[in-house]
Protein backbone atom coordinates (compact mmCIF):
# COMPACT_ATOMS: atom_id res chain seq x y z
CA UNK A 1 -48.99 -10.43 -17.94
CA UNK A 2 -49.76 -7.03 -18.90
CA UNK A 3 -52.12 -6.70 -15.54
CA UNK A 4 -48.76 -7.34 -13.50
CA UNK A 5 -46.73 -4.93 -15.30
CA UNK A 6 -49.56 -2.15 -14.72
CA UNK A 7 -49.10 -3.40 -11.48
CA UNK A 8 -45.84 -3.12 -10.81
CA UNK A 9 -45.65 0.39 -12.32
CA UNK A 10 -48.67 1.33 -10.22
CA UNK A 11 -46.39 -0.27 -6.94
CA UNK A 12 -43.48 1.78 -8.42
CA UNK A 13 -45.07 5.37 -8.39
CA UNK A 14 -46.02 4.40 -4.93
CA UNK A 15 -42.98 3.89 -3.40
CA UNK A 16 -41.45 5.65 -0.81
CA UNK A 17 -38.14 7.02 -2.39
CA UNK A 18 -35.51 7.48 0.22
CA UNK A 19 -34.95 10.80 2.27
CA UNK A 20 -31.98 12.01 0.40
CA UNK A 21 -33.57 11.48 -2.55
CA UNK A 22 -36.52 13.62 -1.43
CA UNK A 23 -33.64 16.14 -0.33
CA UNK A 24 -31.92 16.54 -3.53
CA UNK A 25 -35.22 16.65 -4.69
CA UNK A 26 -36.07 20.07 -3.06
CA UNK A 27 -32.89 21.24 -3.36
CA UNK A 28 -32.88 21.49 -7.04
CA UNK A 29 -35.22 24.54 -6.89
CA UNK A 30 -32.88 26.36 -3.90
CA UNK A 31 -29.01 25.90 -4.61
CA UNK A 32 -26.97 25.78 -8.03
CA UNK A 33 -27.16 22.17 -9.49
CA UNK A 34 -23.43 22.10 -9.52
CA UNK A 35 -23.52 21.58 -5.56
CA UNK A 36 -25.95 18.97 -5.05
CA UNK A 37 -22.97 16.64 -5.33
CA UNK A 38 -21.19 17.99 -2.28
CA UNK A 39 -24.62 18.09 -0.11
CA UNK A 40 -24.08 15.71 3.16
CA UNK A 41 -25.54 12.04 2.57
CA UNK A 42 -25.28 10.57 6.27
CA UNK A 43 -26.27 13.02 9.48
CA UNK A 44 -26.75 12.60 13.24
CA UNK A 45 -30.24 12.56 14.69
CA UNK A 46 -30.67 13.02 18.38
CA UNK A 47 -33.91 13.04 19.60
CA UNK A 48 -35.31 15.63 16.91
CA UNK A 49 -32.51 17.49 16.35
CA UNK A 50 -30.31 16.88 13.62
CA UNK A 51 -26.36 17.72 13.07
CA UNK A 52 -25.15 18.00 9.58
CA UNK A 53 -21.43 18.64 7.88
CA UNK A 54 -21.80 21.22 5.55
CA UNK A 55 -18.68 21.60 3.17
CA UNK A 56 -16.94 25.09 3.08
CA UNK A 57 -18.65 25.75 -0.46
CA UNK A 58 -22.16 25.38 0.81
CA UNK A 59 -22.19 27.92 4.11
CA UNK A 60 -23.65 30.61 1.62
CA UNK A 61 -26.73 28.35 1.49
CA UNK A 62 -27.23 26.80 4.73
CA UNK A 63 -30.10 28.01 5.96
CA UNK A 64 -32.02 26.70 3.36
CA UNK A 65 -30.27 23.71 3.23
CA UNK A 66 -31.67 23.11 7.21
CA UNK A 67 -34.57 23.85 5.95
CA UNK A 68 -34.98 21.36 3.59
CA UNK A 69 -33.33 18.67 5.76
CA UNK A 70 -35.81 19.50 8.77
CA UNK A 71 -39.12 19.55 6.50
CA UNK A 72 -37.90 15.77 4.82
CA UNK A 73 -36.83 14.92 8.31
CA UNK A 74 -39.12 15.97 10.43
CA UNK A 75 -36.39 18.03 12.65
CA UNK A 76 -37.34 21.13 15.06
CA UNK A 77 -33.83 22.22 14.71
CA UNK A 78 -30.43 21.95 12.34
CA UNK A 79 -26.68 22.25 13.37
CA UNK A 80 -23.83 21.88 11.18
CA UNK A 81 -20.58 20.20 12.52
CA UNK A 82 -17.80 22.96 12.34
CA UNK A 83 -15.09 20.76 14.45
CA UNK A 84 -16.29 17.61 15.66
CA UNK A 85 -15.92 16.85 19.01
CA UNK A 86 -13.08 18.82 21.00
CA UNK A 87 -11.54 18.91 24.44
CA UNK A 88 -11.35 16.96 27.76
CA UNK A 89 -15.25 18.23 27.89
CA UNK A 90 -15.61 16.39 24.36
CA UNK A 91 -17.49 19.77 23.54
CA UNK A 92 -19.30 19.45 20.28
CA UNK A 93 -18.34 22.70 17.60
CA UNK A 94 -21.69 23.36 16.32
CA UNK A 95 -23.62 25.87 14.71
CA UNK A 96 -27.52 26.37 14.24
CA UNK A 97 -28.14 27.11 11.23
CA UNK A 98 -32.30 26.13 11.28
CA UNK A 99 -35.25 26.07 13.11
CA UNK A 100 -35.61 26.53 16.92
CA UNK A 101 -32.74 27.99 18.80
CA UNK A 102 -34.08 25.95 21.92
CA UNK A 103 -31.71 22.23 21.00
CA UNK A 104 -32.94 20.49 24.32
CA UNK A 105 -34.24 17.30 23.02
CA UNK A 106 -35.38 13.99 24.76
CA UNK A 107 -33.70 11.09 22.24
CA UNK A 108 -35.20 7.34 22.96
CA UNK A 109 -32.99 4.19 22.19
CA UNK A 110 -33.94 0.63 23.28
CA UNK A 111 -36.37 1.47 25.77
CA UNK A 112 -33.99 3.91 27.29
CA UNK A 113 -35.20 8.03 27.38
CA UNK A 114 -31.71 10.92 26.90
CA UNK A 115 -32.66 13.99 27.84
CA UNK A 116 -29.74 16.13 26.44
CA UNK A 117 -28.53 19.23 24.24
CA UNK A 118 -26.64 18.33 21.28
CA UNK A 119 -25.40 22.07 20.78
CA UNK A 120 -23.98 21.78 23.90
CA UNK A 121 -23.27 17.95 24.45
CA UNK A 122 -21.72 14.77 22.71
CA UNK A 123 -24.03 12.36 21.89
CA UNK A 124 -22.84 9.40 19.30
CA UNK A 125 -25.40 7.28 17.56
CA UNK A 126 -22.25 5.34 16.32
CA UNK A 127 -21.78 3.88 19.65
CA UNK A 128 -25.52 2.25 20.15
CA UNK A 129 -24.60 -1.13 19.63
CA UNK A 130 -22.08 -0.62 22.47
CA UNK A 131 -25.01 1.25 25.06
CA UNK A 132 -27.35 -1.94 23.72
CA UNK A 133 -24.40 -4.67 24.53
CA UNK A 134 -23.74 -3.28 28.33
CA UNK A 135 -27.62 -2.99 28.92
CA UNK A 136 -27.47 -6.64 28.29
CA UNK A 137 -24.89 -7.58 31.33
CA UNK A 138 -25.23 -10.01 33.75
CA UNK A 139 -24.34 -7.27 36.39
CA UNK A 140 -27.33 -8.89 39.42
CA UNK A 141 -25.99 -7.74 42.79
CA UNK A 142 -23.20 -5.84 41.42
CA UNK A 143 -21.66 -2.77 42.45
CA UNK A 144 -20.41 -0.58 39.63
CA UNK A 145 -18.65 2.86 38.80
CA UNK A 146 -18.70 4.54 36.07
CA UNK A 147 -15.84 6.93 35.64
CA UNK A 148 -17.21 8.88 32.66
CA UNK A 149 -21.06 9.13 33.17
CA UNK A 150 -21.69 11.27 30.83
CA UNK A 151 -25.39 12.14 30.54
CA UNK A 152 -25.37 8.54 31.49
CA UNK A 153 -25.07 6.83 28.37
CA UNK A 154 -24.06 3.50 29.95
CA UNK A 155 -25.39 4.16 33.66
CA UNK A 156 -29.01 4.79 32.28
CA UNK A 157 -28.77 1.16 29.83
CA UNK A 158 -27.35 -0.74 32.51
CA UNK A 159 -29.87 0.32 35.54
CA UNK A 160 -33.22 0.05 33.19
CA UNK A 161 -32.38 -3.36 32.13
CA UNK A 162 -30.04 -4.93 34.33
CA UNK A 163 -31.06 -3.94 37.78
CA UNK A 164 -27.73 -4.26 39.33
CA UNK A 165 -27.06 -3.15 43.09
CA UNK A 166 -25.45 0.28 42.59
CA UNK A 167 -23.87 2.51 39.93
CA UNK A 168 -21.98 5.01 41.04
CA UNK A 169 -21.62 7.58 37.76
CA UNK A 170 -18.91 10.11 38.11
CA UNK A 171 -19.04 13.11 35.69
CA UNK A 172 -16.82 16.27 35.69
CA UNK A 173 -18.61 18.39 33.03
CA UNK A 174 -21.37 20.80 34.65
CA UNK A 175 -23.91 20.42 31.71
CA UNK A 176 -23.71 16.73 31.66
CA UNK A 177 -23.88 15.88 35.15
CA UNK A 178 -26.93 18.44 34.86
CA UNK A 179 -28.66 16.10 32.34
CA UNK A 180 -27.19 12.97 33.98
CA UNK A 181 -29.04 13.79 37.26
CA UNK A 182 -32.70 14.06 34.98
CA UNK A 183 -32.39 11.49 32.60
CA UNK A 184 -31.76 9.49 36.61
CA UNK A 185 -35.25 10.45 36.90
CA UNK A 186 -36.70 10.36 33.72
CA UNK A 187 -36.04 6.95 33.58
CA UNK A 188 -36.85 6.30 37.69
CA UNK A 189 -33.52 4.47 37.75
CA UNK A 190 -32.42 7.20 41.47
CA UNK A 191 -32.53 3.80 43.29
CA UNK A 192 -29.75 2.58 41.55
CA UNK A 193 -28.02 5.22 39.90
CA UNK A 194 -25.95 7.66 42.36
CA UNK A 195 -24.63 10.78 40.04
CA UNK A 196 -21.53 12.17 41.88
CA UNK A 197 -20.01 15.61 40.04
CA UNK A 198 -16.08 15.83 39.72
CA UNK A 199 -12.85 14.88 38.48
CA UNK A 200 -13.33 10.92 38.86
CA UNK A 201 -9.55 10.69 40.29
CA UNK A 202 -10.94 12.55 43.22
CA UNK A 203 -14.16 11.56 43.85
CA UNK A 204 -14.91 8.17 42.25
CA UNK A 205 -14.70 5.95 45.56
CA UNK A 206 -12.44 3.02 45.58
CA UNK A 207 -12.26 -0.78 47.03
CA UNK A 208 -16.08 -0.77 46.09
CA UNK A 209 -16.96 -1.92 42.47
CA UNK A 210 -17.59 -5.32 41.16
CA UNK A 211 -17.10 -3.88 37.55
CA UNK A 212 -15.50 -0.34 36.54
CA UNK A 213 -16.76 1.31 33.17
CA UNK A 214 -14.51 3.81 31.33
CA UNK A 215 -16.30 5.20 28.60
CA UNK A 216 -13.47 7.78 27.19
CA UNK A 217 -11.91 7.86 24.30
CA UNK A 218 -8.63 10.23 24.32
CA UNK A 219 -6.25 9.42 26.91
CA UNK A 220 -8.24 6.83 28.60
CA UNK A 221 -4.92 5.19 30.02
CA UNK A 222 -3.75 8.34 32.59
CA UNK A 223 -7.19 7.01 34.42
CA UNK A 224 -6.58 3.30 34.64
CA UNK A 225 -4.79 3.19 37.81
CA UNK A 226 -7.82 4.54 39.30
CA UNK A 227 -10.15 1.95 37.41
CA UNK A 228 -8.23 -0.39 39.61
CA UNK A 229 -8.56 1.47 42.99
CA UNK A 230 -12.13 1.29 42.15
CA UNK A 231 -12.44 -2.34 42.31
CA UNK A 232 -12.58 -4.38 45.44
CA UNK A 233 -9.53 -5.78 46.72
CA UNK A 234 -8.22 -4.66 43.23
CA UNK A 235 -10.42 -8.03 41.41
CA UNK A 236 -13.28 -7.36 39.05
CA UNK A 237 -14.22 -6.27 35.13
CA UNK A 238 -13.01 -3.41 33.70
CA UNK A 239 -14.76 -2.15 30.49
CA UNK A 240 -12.10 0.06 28.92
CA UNK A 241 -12.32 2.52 25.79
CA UNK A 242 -9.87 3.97 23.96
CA UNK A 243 -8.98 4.64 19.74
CA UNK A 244 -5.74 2.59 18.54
CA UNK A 245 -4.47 1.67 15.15
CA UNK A 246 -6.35 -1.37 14.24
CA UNK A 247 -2.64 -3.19 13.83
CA UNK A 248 -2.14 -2.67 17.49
CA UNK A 249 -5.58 -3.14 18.91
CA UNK A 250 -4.21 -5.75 20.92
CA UNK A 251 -0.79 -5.41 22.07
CA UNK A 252 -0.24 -2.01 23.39
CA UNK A 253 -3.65 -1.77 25.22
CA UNK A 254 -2.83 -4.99 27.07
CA UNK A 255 0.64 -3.90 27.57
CA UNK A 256 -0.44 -1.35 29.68
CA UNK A 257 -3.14 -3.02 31.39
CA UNK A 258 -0.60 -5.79 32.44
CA UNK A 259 1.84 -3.22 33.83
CA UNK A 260 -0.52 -1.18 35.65
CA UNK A 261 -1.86 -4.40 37.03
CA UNK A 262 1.74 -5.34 38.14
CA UNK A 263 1.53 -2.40 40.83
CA UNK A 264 -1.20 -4.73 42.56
CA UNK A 265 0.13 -7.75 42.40
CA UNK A 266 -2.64 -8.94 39.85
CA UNK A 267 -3.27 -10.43 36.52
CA UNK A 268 -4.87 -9.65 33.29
CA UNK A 269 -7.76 -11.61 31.39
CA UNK A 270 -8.76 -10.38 28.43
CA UNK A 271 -12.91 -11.21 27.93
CA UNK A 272 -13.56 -9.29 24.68
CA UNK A 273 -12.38 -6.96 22.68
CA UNK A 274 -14.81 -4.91 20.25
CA UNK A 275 -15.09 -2.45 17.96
CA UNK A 276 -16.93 0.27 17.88
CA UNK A 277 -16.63 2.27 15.17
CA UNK A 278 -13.96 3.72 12.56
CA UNK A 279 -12.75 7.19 14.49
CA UNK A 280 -9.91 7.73 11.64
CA UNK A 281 -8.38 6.42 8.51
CA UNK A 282 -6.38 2.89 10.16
CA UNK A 283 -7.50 3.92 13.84
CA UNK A 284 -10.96 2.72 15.86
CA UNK A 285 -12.40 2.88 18.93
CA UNK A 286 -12.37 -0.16 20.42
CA UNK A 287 -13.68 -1.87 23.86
CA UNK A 288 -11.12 -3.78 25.62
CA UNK A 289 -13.17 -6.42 28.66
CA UNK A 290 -10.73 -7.27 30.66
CA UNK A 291 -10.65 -9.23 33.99
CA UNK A 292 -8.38 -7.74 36.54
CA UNK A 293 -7.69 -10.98 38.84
């Protein structure tokens, strides 16, 4: 008995606590102990560059709170979210406040390599389950567009693993369709993937896709009618984002499926319906499937 309880005291010392834990840790020796309760508890990792909230109390010491977060972490770099995500851009409002000023960083996720900049570009960790769930698609001989490429956070997914025929992905923001266009050919996916730069209402091509991806939250809707166009003969899957109270999940997406479908003469199927993730107190971002037919 007493051999297992040196034991398990021995196993205990040798634990590996967790990382905040080693950050509140260091931090007792650099900021006033009446702020380690405020110091952020969850953070964004993209590649190896990591985005923190810092409360308005803490600016004075952000630099050494990077610090500490990128030596426990193992970060090259340390931004702290001023404004979330804003605009039709979805612009992140960052500021570095650690390490290298260079943010380019090359973030890995199921098999998948995102080359990107997180001080100048979205990226959402909250939505892998979603990028894992579409790279898992029966999509074999399809045709597909994708209205809001992005640095191809769906495109790249679907092409490594499901090997469909084409994927057009349409992408109005400069720096993304940049990125989009190398992460293409980091991931030697340019035999599929066709990046096309523009306003998709212009340039996305219609009567042509099997299945239509519209990966937007924020006025998804005013783009639908073109998610239609896209699809041959006006038939096919439409994988639709959007953020809705979670009372109405349901009802007033479909509404306006089923009315813009009206215009064509079609019908509406719903497949699935998912959520992603909480976006606000009541309200989530959600992934309608829906059959146009």
């Amino acid at each position: 008995m007493e051999t297992l309880f040196k034991l398990l005291i021995l196993l205990e010392k040798h634990m590996v606590s967790k990382p905040i834990d080693q950050i509140e840790k260091e931090l007792l020796k650099k900021i006033p102990n009446k702020y380690l309760k405020n110091i952020p508890t969850k953070w964004e990792r993209v590649g190896d560059v990591l985005i923190i909230k810092l409360s308005r109390e803490l600016n004075e010491y952000r630099e050494k709170l990077g610090k500490t977060y990128a030596d426990v972490l193992n970060c090259k770099s340390v931004l702290n979210d001023k404004g979330g995500i804003t605009g039709e851009l979805r612009k992140p409002d960052v500021e570095h406040i650690y390490g290298s000023k260079n943010t380019e960083t090359v973030h890995i996720e199921n098999r998948v390599r995102f080359k990107t900049d997180p001080a100048k570009l979205m990226f959402s960790s909250g939505n892998m389950d979603e990028r894992i769930f579409m790279s898992k698609l029966n999509t074999k001989n399809e045709i597909i567009v994708d209205m809001f490429a992005g640095i191809g956070y769906f495109s790249i997914p679907i092409a490594v693993h499901c090997k469909p025929k084409k994927i057009f992905a349409c992408e109005k923001n400069p720096e993304a369709y940049n990125y989009l266009c190398q992460n293409v050919l980091l991931n030697h996916v340019s035999k599929i993937v066709e990046p096309i730069k523009g306003d998709n209402r212009e340039i996305a091509s219609e009567n042509i896709a099997d299945r239509v991806v519209m990966g937007y939250i924020g006025g998804t809707e005013k783009f639908l009618d073109k998610g239609i166009k896209c699809l041959k003969n006006n038939r096919g899957i439409i994988h639709f984002h959007g953020k809705y109270p979670e009372k109405i999940k349901l009802d007033f997406p479909l509404k306006i499926f089923e009315d813009k479908a009206k215009k064509y003469n079609r019908k509406v199927r719903l497949i699935d319906v998912r959520e992603v993730k909480s976006y606000a107190p009541g309200i989530s971002h959600f992934v309608f499937d829906c059959e146009i037919k």
